[in-house]
Structures are given as C-alpha cells and as structure tokens.
N, C-alpha and C. Protein backbone atom coordinates (compact mmCIF):
# COMPACT_ATOMS: atom_id res chain seq x y z
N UNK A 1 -39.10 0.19 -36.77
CA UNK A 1 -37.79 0.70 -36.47
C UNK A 1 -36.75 -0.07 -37.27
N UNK A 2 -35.76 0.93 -37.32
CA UNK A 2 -34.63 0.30 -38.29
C UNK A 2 -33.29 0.57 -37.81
N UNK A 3 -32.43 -0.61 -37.74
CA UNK A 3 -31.09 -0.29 -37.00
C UNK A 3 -29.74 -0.83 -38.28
N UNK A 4 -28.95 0.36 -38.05
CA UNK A 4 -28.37 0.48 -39.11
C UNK A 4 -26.84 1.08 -38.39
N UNK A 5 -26.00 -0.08 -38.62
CA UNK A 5 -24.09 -0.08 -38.50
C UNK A 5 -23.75 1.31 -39.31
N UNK A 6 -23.08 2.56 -38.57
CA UNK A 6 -22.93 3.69 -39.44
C UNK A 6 -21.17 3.88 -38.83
N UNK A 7 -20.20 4.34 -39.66
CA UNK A 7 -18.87 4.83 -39.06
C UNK A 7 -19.32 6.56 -39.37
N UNK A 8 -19.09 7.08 -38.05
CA UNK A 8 -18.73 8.57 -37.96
C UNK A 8 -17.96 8.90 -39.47
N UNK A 9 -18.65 10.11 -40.02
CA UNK A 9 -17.79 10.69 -41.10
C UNK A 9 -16.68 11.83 -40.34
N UNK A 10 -16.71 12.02 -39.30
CA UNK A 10 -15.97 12.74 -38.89
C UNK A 10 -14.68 12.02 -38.19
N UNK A 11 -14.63 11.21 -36.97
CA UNK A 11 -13.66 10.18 -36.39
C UNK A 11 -13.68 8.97 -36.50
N UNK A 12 -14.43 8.02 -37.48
CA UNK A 12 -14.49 6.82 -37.52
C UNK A 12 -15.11 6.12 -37.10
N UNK A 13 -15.67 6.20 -35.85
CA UNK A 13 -16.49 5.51 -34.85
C UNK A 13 -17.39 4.90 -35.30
N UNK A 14 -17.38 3.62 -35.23
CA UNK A 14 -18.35 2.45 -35.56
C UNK A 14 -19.68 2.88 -34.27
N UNK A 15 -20.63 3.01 -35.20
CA UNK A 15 -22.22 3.20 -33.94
C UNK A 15 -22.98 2.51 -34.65
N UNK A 16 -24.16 2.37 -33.53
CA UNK A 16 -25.97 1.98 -34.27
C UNK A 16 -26.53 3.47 -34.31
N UNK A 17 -27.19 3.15 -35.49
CA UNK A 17 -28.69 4.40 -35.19
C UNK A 17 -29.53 3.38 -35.29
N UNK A 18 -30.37 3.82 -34.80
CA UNK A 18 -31.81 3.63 -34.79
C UNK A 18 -32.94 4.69 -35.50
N UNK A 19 -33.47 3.98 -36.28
CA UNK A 19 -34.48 4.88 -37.31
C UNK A 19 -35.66 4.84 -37.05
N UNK A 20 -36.46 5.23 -36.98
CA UNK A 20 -37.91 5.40 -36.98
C UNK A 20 -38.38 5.62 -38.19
N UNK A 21 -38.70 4.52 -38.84
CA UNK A 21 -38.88 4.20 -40.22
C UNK A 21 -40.62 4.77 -40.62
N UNK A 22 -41.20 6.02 -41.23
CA UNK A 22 -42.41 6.80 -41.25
C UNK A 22 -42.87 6.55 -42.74
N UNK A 23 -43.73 7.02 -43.49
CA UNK A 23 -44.44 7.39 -44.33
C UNK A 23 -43.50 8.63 -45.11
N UNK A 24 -43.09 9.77 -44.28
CA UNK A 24 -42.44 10.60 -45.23
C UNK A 24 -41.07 10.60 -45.17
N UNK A 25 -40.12 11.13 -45.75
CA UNK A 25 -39.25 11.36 -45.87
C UNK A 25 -37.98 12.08 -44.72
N UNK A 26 -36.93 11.58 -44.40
CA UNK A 26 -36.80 12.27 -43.01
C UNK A 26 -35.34 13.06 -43.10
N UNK A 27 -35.35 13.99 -42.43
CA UNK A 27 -33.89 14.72 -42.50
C UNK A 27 -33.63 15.25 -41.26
N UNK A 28 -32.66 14.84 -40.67
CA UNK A 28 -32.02 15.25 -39.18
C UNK A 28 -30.69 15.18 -39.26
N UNK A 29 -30.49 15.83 -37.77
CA UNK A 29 -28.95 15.87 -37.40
C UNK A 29 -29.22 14.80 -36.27
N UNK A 30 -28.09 13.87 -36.11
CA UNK A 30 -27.74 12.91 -35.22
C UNK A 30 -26.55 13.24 -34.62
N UNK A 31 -26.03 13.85 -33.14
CA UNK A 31 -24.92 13.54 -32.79
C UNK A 31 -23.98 12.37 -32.81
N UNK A 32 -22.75 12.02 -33.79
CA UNK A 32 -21.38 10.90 -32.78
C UNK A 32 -21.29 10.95 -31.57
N UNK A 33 -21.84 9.54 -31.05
CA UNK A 33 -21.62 9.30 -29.39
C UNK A 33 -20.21 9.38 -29.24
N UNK A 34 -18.93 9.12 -30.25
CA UNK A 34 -18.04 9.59 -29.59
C UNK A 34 -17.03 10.89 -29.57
N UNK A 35 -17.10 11.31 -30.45
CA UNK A 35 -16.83 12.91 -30.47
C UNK A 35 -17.55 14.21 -30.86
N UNK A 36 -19.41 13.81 -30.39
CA UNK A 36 -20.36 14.86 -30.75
C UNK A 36 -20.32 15.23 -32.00
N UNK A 37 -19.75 15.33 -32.85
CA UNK A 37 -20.40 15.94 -33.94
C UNK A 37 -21.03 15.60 -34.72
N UNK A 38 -21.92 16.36 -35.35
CA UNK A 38 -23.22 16.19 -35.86
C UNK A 38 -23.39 16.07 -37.31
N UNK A 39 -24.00 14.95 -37.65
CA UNK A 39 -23.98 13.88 -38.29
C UNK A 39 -25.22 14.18 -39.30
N UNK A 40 -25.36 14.41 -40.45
CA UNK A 40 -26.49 14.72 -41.05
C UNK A 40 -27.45 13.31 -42.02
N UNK A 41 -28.59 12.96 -41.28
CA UNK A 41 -28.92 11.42 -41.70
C UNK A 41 -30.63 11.94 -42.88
N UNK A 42 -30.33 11.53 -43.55
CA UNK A 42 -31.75 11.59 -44.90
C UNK A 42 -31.96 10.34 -44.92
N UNK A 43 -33.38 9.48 -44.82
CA UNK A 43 -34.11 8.75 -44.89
C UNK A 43 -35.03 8.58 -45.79
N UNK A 44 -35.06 7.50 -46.89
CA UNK A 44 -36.30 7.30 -47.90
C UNK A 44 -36.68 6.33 -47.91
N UNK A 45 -37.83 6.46 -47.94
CA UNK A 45 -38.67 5.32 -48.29
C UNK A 45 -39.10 4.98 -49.76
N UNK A 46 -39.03 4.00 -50.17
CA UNK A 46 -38.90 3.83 -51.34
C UNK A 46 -40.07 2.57 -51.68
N UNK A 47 -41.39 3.18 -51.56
CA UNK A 47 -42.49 2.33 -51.34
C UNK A 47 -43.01 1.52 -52.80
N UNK A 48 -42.02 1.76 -54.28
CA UNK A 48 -42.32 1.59 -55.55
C UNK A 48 -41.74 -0.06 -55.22
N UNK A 49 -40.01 0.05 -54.64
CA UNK A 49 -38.75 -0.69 -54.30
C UNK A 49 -38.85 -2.09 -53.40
N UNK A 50 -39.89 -1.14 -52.37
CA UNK A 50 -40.00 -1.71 -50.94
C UNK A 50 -38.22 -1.71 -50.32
N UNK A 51 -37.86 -0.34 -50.25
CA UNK A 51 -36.92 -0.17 -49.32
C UNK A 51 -36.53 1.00 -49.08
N UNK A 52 -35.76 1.10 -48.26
CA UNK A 52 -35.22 2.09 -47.22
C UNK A 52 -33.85 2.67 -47.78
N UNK A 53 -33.97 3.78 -47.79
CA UNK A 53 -32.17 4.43 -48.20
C UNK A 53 -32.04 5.29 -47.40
N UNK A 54 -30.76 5.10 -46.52
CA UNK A 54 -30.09 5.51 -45.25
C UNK A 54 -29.06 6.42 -46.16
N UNK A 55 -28.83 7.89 -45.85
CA UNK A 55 -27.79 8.74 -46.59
C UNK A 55 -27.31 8.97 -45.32
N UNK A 56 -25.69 9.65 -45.20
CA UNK A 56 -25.18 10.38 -43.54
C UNK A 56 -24.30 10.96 -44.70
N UNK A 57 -24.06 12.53 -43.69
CA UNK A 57 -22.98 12.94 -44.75
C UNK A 57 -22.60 13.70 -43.24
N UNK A 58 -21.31 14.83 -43.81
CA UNK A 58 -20.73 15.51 -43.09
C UNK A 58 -20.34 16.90 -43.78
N UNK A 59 -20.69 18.31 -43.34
CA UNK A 59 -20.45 19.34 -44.18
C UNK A 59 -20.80 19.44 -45.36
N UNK A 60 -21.82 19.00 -46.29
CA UNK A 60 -22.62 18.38 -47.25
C UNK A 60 -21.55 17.34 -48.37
N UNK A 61 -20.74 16.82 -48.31
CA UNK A 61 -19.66 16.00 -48.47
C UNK A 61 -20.75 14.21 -48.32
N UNK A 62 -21.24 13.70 -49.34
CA UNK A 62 -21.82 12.61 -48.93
C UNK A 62 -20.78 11.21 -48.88
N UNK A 63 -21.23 10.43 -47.74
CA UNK A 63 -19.88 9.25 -47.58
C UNK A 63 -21.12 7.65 -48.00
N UNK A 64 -22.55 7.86 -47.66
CA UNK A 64 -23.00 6.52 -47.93
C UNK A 64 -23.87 7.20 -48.93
C-alpha cells in the first residue's frame, strides 16, 4: 500500500489516498471527501525505475 498527500483538483482540499499498489496498471475514480467530486487517479508501476507514478486529474485537464 501506498499513501499519497493529494489537493482536490476541484476545491483544494488537502486528503490521503491510499493506493493499493498491484502488478498492473490502475485507473479509477476516487471521490473528494470534501465536496464529492470525482477525482480521476492513474497508477504506474514502473518496474524498469522501481517506482510508482500517481496521475489525478479533473475533466481530463491533468494537475500532477
């Protein structure tokens, strides 16, 4: 597992996610605990690197 400081692209809101760090590649929606909206998070593993790339965007608009 992987915990990762994210600000809402929508209201700002400083949160944790928590990742469930897998073998493949991951793409979900995460609700903002503080004004629900939904948060689009892409996950890679980067097993050449040995690391992890955390993307979040909003309306396909990427912010990390």
């Amino acid at each position: 597992m992987l915990n990762r400081s994210i600000d809402c692209p929508f209201c700002g809101y400083h949160m944790q996610l928590t990742i469930e760090v897998t073998d493949i590649d991951q793409d979900y929606i995460e609700d903002c605990t503080n004004c629900c909206n939904p948060i689009h998070v892409k996950v890679h593993k980067d097993e050449q690197h040995r690391s992890i790339q955390v993307f979040i965007d909003a309306d396909d608009e990427q912010y990390y």
